[in-house]
Every structure is written in structure tokens, then in C-alpha cells.
Protein backbone atom coordinates (compact mmCIF):
# COMPACT_ATOMS: atom_id res chain seq x y z
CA UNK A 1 -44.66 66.89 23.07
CA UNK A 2 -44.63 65.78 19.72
CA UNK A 3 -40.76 65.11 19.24
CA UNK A 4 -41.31 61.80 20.71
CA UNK A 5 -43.67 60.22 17.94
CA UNK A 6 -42.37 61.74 14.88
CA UNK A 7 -41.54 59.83 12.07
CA UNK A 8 -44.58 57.62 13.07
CA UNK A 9 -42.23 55.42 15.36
CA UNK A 10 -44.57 54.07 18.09
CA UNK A 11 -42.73 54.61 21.44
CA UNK A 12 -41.63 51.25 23.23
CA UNK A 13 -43.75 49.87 26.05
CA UNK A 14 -42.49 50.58 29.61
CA UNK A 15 -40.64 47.51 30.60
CA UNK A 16 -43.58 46.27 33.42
CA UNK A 17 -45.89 46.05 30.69
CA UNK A 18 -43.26 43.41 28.41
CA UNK A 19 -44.42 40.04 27.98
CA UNK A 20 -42.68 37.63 30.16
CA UNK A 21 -41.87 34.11 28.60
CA UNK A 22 -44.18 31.35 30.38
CA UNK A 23 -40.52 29.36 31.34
CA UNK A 24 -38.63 32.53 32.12
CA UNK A 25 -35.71 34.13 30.62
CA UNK A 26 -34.16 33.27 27.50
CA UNK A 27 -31.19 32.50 29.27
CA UNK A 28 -32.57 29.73 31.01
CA UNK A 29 -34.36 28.16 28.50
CA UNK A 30 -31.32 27.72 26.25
CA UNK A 31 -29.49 26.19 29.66
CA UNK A 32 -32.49 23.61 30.07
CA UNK A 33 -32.15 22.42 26.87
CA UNK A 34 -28.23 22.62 26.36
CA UNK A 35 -27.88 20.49 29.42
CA UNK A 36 -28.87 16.80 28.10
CA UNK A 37 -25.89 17.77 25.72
CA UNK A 38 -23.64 19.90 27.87
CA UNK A 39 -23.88 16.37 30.78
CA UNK A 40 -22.78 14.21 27.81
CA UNK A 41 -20.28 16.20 26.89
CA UNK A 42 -18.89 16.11 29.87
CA UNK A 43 -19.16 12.52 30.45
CA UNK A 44 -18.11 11.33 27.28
CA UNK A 45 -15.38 14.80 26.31
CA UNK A 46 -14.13 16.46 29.10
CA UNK A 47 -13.88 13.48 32.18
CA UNK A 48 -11.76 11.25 29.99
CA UNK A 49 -9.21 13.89 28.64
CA UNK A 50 -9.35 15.14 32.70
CA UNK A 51 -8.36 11.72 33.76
CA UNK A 52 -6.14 11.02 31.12
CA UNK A 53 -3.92 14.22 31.82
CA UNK A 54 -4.13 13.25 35.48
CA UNK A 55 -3.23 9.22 35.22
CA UNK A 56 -0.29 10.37 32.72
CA UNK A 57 1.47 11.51 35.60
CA UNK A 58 1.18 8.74 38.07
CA UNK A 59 3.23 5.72 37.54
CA UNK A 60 1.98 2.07 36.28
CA UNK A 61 -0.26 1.13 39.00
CA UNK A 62 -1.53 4.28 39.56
CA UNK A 63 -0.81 4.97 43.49
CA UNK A 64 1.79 6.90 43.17
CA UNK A 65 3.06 10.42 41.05
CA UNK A 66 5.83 9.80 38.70
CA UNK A 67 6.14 13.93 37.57
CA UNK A 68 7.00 13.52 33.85
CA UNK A 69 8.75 10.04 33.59
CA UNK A 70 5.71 9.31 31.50
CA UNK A 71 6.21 12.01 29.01
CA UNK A 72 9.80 11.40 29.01
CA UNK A 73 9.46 8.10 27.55
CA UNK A 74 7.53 9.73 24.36
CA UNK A 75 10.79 10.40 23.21
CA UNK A 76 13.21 7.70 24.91
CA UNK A 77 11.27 4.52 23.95
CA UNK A 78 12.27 3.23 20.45
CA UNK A 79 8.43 1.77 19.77
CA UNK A 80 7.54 5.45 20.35
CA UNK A 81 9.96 7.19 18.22
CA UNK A 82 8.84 5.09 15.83
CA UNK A 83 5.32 6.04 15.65
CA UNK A 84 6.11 9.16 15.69
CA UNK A 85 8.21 8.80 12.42
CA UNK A 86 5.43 7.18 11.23
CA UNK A 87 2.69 9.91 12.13
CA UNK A 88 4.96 12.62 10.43
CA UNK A 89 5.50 10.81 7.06
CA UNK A 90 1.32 10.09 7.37
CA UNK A 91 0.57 13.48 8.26
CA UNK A 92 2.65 14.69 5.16
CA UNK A 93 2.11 12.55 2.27
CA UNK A 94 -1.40 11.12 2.79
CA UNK A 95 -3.61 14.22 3.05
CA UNK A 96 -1.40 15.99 0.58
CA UNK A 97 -2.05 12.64 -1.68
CA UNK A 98 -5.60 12.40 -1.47
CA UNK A 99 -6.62 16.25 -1.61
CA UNK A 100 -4.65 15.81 -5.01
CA UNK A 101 -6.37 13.37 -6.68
CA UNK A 102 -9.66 14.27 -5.02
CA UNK A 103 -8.85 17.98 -6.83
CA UNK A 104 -7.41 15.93 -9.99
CA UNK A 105 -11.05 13.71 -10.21
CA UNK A 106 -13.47 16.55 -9.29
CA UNK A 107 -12.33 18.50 -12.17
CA UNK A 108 -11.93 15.88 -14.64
CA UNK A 109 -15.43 14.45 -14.04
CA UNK A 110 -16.80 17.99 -14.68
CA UNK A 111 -15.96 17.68 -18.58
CA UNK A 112 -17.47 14.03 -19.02
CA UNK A 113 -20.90 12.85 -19.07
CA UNK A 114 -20.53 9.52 -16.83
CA UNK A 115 -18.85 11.79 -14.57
CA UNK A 116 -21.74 11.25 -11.66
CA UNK A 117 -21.56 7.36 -12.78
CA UNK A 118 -17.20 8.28 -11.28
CA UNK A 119 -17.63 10.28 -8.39
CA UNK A 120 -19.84 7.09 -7.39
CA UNK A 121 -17.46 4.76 -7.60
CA UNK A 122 -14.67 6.91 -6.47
CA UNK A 123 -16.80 7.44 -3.24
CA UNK A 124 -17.85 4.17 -2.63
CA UNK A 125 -15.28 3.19 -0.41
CA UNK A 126 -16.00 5.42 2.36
CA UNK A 127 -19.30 3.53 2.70
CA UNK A 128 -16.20 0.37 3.82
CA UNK A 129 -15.78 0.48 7.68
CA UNK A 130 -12.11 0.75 8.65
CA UNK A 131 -12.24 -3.40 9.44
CA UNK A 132 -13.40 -3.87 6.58
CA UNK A 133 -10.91 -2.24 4.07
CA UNK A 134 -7.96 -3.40 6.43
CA UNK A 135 -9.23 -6.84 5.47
CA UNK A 136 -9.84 -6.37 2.22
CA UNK A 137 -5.96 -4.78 1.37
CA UNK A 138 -4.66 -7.39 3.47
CA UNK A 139 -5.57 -9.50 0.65
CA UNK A 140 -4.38 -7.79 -1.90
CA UNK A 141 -0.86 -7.14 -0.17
CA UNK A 142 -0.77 -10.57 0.05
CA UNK A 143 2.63 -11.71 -1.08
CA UNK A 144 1.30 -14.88 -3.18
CA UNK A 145 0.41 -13.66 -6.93
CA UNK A 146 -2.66 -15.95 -6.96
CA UNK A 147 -3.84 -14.53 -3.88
CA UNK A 148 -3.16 -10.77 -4.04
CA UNK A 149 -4.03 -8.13 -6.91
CA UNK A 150 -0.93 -6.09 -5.71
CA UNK A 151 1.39 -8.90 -6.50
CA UNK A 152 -0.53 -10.25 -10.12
CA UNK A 153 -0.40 -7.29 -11.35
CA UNK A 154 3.08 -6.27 -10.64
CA UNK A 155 4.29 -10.01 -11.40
CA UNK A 156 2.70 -10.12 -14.72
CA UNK A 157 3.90 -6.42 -16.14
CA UNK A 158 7.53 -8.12 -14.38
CA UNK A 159 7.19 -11.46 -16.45
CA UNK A 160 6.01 -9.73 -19.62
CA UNK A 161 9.92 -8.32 -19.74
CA UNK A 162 11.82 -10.89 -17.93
CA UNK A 163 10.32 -14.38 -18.23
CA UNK A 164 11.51 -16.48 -15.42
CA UNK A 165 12.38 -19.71 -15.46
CA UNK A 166 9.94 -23.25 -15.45
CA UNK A 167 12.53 -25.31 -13.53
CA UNK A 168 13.88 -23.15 -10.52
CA UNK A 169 14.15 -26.58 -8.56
CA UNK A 170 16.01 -28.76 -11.23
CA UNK A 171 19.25 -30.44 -9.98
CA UNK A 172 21.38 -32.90 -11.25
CA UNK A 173 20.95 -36.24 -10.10
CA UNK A 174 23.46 -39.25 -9.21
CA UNK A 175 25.93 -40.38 -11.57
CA UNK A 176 25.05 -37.10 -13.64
CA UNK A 177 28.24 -35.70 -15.82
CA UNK A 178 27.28 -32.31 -14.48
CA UNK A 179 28.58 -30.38 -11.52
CA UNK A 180 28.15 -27.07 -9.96
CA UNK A 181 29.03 -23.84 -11.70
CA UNK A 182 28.22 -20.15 -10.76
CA UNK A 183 24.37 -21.01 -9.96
CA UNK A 184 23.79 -23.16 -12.82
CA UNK A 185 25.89 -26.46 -14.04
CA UNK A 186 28.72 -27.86 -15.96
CA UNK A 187 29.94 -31.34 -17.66
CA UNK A 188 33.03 -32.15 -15.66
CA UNK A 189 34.63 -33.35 -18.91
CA UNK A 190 34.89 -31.24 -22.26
CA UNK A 191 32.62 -33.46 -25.26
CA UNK A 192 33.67 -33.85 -28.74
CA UNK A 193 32.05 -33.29 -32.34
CA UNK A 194 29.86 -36.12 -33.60
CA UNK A 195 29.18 -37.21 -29.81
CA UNK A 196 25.61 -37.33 -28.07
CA UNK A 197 26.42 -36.28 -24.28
CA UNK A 198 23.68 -37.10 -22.22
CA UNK A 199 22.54 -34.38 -19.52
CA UNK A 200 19.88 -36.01 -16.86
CA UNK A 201 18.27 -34.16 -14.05
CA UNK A 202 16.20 -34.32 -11.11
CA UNK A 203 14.31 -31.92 -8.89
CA UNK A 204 10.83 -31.17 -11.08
CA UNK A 205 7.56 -32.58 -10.34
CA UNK A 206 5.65 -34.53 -13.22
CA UNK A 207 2.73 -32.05 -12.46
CA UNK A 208 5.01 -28.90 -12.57
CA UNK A 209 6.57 -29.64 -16.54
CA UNK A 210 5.96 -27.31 -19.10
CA UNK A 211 2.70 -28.03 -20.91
CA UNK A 212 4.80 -28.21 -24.39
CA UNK A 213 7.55 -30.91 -22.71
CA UNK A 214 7.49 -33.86 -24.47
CA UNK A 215 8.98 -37.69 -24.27
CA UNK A 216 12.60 -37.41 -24.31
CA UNK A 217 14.63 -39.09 -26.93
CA UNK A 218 18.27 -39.84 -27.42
CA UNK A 219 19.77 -37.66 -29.06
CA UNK A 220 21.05 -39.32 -32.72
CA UNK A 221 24.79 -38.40 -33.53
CA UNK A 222 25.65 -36.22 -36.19
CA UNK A 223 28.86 -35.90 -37.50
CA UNK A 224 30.95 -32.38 -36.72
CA UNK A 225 27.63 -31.42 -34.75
CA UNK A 226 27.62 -31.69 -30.60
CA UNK A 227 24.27 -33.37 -29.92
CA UNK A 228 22.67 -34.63 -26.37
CA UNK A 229 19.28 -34.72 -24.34
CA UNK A 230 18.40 -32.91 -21.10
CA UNK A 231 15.78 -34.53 -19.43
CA UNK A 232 13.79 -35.19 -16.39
CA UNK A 233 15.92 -38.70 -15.35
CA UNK A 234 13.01 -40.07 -13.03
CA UNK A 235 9.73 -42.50 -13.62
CA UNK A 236 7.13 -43.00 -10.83
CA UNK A 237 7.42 -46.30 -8.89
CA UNK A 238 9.92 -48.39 -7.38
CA UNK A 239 12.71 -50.22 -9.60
CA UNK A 240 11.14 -48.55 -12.38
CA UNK A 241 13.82 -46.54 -15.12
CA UNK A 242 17.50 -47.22 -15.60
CA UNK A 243 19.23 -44.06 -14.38
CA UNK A 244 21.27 -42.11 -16.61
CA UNK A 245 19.06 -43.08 -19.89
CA UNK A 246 16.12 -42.04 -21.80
CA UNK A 247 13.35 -44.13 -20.19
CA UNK A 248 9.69 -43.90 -22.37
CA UNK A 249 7.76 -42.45 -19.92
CA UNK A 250 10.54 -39.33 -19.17
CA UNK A 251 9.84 -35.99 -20.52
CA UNK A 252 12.62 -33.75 -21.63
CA UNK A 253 13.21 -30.17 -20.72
CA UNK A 254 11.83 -27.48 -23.50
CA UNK A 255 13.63 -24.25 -23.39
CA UNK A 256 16.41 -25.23 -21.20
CA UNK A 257 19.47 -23.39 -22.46
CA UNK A 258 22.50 -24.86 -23.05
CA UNK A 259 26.32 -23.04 -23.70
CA UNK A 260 29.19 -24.59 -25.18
CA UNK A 261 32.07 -22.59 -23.04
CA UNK A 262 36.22 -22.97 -23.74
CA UNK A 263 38.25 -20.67 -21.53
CA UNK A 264 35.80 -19.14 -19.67
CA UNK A 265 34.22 -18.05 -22.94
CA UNK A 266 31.04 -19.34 -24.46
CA UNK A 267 31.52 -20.05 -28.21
CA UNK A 268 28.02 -21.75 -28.60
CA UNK A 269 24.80 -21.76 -27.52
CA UNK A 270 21.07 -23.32 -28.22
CA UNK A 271 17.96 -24.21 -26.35
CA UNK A 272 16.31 -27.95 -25.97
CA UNK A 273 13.82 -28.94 -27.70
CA UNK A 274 10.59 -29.95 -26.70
CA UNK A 275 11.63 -33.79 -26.88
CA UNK A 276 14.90 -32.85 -24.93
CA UNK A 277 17.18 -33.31 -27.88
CA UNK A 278 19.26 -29.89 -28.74
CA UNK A 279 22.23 -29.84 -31.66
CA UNK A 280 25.37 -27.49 -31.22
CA UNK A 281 27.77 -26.28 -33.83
CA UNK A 282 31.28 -27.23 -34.68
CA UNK A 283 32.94 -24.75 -32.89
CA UNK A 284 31.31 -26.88 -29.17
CA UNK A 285 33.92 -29.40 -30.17
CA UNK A 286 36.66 -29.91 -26.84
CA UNK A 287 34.13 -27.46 -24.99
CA UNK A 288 32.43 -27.72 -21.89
CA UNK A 289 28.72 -27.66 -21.96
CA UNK A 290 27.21 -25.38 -19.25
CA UNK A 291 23.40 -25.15 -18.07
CA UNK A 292 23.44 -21.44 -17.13
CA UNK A 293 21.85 -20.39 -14.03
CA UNK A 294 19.02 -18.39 -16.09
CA UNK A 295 17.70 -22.16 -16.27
CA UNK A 296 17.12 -22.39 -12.61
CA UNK A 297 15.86 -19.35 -11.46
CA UNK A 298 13.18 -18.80 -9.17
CA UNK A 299 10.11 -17.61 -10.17
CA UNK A 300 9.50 -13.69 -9.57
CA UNK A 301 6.76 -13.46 -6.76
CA UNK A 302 6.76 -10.13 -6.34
CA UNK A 303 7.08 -6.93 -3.96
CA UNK A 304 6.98 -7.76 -0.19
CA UNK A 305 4.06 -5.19 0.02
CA UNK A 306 3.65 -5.57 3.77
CA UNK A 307 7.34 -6.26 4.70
CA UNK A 308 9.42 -3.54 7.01
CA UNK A 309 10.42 -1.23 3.95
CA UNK A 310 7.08 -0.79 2.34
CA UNK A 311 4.05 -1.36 4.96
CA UNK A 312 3.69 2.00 5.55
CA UNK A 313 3.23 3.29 1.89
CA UNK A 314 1.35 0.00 1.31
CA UNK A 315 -1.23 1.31 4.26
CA UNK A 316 -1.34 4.77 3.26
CA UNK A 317 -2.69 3.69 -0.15
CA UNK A 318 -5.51 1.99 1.35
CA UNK A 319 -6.06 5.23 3.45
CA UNK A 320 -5.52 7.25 0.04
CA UNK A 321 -8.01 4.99 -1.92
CA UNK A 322 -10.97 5.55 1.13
CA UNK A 323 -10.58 9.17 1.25
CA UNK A 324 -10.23 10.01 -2.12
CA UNK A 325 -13.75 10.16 -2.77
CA UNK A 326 -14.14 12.29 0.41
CA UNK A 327 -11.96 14.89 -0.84
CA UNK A 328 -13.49 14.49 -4.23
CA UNK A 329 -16.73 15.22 -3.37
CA UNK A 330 -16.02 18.62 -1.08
CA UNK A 331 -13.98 19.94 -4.02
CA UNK A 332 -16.45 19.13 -6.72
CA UNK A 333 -18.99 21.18 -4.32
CA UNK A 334 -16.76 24.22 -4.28
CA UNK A 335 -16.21 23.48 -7.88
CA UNK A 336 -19.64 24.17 -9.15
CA UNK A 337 -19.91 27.40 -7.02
CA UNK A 338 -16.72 29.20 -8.73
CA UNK A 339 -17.67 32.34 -11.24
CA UNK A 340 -17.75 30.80 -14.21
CA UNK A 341 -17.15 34.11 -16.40
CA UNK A 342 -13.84 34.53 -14.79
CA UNK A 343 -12.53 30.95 -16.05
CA UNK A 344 -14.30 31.91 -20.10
CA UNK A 345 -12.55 35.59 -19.19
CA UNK A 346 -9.16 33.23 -18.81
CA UNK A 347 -9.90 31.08 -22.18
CA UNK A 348 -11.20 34.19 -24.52
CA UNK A 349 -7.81 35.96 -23.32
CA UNK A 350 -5.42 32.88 -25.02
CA UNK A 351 -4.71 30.82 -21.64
CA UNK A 352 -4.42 27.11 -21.87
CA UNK A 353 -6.50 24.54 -19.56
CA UNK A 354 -3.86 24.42 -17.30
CA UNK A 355 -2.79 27.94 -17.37
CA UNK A 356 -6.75 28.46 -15.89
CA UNK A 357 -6.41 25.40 -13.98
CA UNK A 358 -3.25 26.62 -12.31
CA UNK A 359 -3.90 30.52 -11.48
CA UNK A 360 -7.58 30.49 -11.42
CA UNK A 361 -9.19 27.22 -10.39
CA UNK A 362 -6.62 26.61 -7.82
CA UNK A 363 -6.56 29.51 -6.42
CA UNK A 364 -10.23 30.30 -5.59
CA UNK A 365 -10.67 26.50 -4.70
CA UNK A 366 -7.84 27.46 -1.81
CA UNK A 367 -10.46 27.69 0.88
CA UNK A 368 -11.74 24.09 0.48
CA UNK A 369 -8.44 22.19 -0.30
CA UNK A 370 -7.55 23.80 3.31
CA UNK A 371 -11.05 22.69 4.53
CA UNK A 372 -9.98 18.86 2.92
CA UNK A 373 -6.01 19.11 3.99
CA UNK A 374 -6.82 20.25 7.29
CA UNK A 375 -9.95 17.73 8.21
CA UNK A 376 -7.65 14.67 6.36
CA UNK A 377 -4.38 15.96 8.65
CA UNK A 378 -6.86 15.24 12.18
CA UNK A 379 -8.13 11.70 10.74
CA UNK A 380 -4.86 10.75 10.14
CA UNK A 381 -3.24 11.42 13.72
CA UNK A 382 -6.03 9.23 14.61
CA UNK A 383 -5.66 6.33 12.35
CA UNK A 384 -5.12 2.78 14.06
CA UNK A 385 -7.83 0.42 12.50
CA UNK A 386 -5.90 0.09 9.03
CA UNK A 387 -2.61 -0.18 10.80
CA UNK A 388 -3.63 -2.75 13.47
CA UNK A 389 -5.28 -5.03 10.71
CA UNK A 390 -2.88 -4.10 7.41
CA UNK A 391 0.37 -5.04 9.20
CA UNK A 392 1.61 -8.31 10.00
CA UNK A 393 2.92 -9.01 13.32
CA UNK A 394 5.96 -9.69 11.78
CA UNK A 395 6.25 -5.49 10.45
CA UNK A 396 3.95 -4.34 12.86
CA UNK A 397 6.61 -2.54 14.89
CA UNK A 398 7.67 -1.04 11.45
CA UNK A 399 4.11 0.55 10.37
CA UNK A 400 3.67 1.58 13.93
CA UNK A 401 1.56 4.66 14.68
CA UNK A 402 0.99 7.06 18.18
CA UNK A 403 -2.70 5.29 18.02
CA UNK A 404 -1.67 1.84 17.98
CA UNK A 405 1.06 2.50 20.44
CA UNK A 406 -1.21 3.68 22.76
CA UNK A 407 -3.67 0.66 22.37
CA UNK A 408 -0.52 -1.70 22.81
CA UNK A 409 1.23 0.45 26.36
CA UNK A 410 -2.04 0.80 27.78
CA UNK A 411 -3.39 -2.87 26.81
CA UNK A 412 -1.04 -5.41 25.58
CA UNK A 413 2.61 -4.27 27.96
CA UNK A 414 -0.22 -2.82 30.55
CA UNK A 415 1.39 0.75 31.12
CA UNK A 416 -1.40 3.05 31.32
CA UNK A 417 0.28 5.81 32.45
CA UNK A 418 2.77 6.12 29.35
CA UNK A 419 -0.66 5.19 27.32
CA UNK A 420 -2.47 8.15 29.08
CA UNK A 421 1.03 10.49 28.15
CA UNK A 422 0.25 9.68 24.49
CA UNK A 423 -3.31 10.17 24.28
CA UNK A 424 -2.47 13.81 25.66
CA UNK A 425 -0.07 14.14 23.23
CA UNK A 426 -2.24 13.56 20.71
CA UNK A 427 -4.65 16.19 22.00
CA UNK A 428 -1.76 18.59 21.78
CA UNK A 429 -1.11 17.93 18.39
CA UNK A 430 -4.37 17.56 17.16
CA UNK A 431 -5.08 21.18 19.13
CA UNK A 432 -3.15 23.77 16.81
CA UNK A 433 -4.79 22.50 13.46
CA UNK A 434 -8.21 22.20 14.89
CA UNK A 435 -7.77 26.45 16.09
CA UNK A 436 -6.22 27.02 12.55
CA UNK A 437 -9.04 25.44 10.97
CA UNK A 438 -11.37 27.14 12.97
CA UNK A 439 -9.60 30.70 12.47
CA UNK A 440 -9.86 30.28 9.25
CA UNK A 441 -13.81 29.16 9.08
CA UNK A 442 -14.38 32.74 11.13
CA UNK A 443 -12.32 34.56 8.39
CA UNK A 444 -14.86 33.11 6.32
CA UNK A 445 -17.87 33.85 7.66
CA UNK A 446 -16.41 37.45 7.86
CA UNK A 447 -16.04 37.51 4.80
């Protein structure tokens, strides 16, 4: 009779005698209060992506089943195919971007003191709304250097190597001795030593001279020597200048280059001086003087940032430079948890910083890159708001995306049922990474 107790274990009460919960089971408590949550769900989850399978099937207006003519178009229409294009190169390059420099910043701000003072910054634009970024790199894609970043930038590194030229719209004017050649412009007769040949043109606003231009002068003869003046022939006002001279008030053109070609060949050269004047050698004599076309080109304005062939790179960097900080800040938290006696075991056995960088920071930061990768893969199957703003409706078509196509069938060329075939679509392909990343959370949680 004493088997029962021993041990001092205190048999358990007959189950009449249990307390009974004052709302009733367990069960249905937890079924009172998941409802609120389990009704929105449903409302705001599960209706939509019901109806949505449902209306992909019926044709445009809706009364009347159209099998999978809807689905069939995913892959027929060329606005489609195109978005699709589009969601493979985002779905490769930008999460694969960004969890690299979110993995290159976390561990570089580890070894610096301002480093909280980065990760700060870095982050920052995730606080931007969507809108608001698209707006903001629409400006700086903007393909006028004084208006975009994009283009000042890469215009001045351009014009530090290859200066262009200050009169892209000069022209020769009437009763000018020069004609067209190759882009620039020749004397239609050759000149002879100790002559001044006068070169006038036209085509350059007063406003638009070079600061350093000066009044032009003729040119003073000097024997054996080819001399001459290129200058702006033009004064403000009506009657006003004798064409084809030096008037007072005419500035001449500083810089201009000027070639002394026989045969084809150019056996002199020189630039004008800032009064327009310029002096060539003997050898000009019975040459033809030519105003090369490096004279009159047009100023470099830049990369066509939002044009057909680069909107879509131009868009993923905005994505990149949002979610950068994103994927900073969850690898900087997995980061500070690693052992840190296995990286000094690395160092005290000779490996370099990126020999324990590369086999053994990488590798036990594996779970959270996949974490970042995976999470950055879902947003961007999603993304429309940078797209839809970024892109002009000129290379719109170009940067096109399964998101935006869906806004534009089911609201702008009203199709909703191809609309509805796409959003499913979507679901499908958003489906196998959100069961890989959760697979791979469980493994965790096993572990």
C-alpha cells in the first residue's frame, strides 16, 4: 500500500476534483481570443488571394470562364515577358548586392570608433518611404548636370580628362572664307606667308563666351609667318558692325584651334589667343587653314541614367542604397554574437584578416546572410513604388516589373482578369522561398 507514495511523490487528484477554468477549456479560450485576428485574416489574407485565383480565370468583364487564356498571356504578352526579365535580373543582383555591402559595412564598422555614428547613416534611408526615395533619385538621375548628382559627378571626373569644347554652336557666317569639312571648317582658298586671313563666325551668344575672351583685333602681318583672327563677327543692334571685320565691341575666340593642312596632312597647328589673333609658322604657307571639329563639340552631359539601357540598374541602386542599412544592421547583430576565441584561435595560428574573414566569419554568419538574402529576394518580387516613380514614361516599358504590370492590366488597359493571373503568380513565386525560409528557421530552433 505503500508503493504508491514512495519517493514522496504526492499522488495526482482524481480528475472530478481538478479545477475547472472559470471560461472553460483552454481550447476555447485561445479560439476567443485568436478570432479578432483569425476574422481579419481572413478578410484582409485569405478572401482576396480566393477571389483573385477565382477572377483569373474568368475573362475581362467577369461573366464568363476563360480556363487559362489568362495565364497564357503571362508568357505571350511582350509587356509581360518583360517584367519578368526584369524580376529575374532584380531577384539576382539586388539582394545579392545589398547583403554584400550590408556584410562589407557591418564588419568594417566593428574596427572603428564612429562606427555607430555609420551604421546611422547607412540606415537612415529606410526611415524614406518608397515615394519618397523614388522622388528623390529621380532627381539625381536627372539627365541635366546642374540638376542631378548622378550626372555632376560623372560629367566632372569626364571633363577632368577630356575638356569639351566652349563653342559647340559656332558656325560660319555669310561671306565667311570658310566652308564645311569633316565636322569642323576649312578656308576654301589655300593663304600665303606674310598674309593676315581673316576667320569670322557666328552661332555663340555674348552671354555664353569664355570668361578670358577678349576684344578681337586684326591680326598685324608678319613676314614668312601666317597670321589671322577668329572671332565672334556679330554686335547687338540693327545696322550696327561691318561684316567680315573686326568691329570694337566683338570678342575673339580663346582656345579655338586652328591647323594649317596641305594634302590631307596638317603641317601646322596653334590655338587663338584671347584677343582672337593666332600666328602660324612658315611651313602654313600655300596651306589650307582648318578649324577642326574638336572646336565645335558639344558639351558632355552625361549618362542617360533613366534611358531604356540603364533604368533598371539606375533603380536597383536606389533599392540597393535603402536596404543596405537593413542588411547591415541584421548582420552586425549576428556579428557581435560569433565566438570570439575561434576568430583570435584563427589570428594566433598565422591567418590573415581575410583568411578569418573568408572561412570563419562567413561561414558562421551563413544563417543570417540567408535570413537577409531570403527576406530581400520577397521585397523585391514586390517592388513597384520605385519603379512606377524612377522611370519615365518614356522607359517605363523598359524598367517594367510583374508589380507594376499588374497595377497597369488591372487599372490603366482595365483587364482584371490577366491582372488577377499575375497577382497569383506572384503568390507562386513568392511561395517556395517563404517554405525555404521557414524550413530553415525550424532547423534552427532545432538546433
Amino acid at each position: 500500500m505503500t508503493s504508491a507514495t514512495a519517493g514522496g511523490a504526492d499522488p495526482a487528484p482524481p480528475a472530478a476534483t481538478r479545477r475547472k477554468s472559470v471560461t472553460g477549456t483552454r481550447r476555447t479560450v485561445a479560439v476567443l481570443f485568436l478570432l479578432p485576428c483569425l476574422v481579419l485574416l481572413g478578410a484582409l489574407v485569405v478572401y482576396p488571394i480566393g477571389y483573385s485565383l477565382v477572377r483569373s480565370f474568368l475573362n475581362q468583364s467577369g461573366d464568363g470562364f476563360a480556363g487559362v487564356d489568362n495565364y497564357k498571356a503571362l508568357f505571350t504578352d511582350d509587356g509581360i515577358r518583360t517584367a519578368l526579365k526584369n524580376n529575374v535580373i532584380w531577384v539576382v543582383f539586388a539582394p545579392t548586392v545589398a547583403t554584400a555591402l550590408g556584410l562589407v559595412f557591418a564588419v568594417l564598422t566593428e574596427r572603428v570608433r564612429w562606427g555607430t555614428a555609420f551604421k546611422l547613416v547607412v540606415f537612415m534611408p529606410m526611415a524614406i518611404s518608397m515615394l519618397a526615395a523614388g522622388i528623390i533619385f529621380r532627381l539625381v538621375y536627372d539627365q541635366d548636370p546642374d540638376k542631378g548628382v548622378a550626372n555632376a559627378v560623372w560629367v566632372g571626373v569626364h571633363d577632368t580628362f577630356a575638356e569639351s569644347s566652349a563653342f559647340p554652336k559656332a558656325h560660319p557666317g555669310r561671306q565667311s572664307p570658310l566652308q564645311p569639312d569633316k565636322g569642323g571648317f576649312l578656308t576654301a582658298q589655300p593663304v600665303r606667308a606674310g598674309q593676315s586671313v581673316a576667320l569670322p563666325l557666328v552661332g555663340v551668344a555674348p552671354d555664353q563666351m569664355p570668361g578670358s575672351a577678349k576684344k578681337a583685333v586684326r591680326a598685324a602681318v608678319e613676314p614668312g609667318k601666317v597670321t589671322g583672327t577668329a572671332w565672334q563677327d556679330f554686335t547687338r543692334g540693327k545696322g550696327v558692325g561691318r561684316l567680315g571685320q573686326v568691329d570694337p565691341s566683338e570678342l575673339g575666340y580663346p582656345g579655338m584651334k586652328v591647323e594649317a593642312v596641305k594634302d590631307g596632312k596638317v603641317v601646322a597647328s596653334t590655338k587663338v589667343r584671347d584677343d582672337g589673333t593666332f600666328t602660324l609658322p612658315a611651313q602654313a604657307d600655300g596651306a589650307r587653314l582648318r578649324l577642326p571639329a574638336s572646336n565645335f563639340k558639344e558639351p558632355y552631359n552625361g549618362l542617360d541614367w533613366l534611358g531604356p539601357s540603364l533604368v533598371t540598374p539606375a533603380i536597383i541602386g536606389s533599392y540597393i542604397w535603402m536596404w543596405a542599412g537593413f542588411a547591415m544592421v541584421l548582420i552586425a547583430a549576428g556579428l557581435a554574437g560569433l565566438p570570439r576565441e575561434l576568430l583570435e584561435a584563427a589570428r594566433v595560428d598565422g591567418a590573415n584578416e581575410w583568411q578569418v574573414f573568408r572561412r570563419i566569419t562567413v561561414p558562421l554568419l551563413a544563417p543570417v546572410l540567408a535570413v537577409v538574402a531570403v527576406t530581400l529576394m520577397i521585397n523585391v518580387l514586390k517592388v513597384f513604388d520605385l519603379v512606377f516613380i524612377i522611370a519615365p514614361g518614356s522607359s517605363q516599358d523598359d524598367a517594367n516589373v510583374l508589380a507594376l504590370e499588374l497595377y497597369r492590366k488591372g487599372f490603366s488597359e482595365d483587364q482584371p482578369g490577366i491582372a488577377s493571373a499575375i497577382a497569383v503568380f506572384l503568390l507562386l513565386l513568392v511561395i517556395p522561398v517563404m517554405l525555404f525560409n521557414i524550413r530553415r528557421l525550424r532547423r534552427e530552433v532545432r538546433r
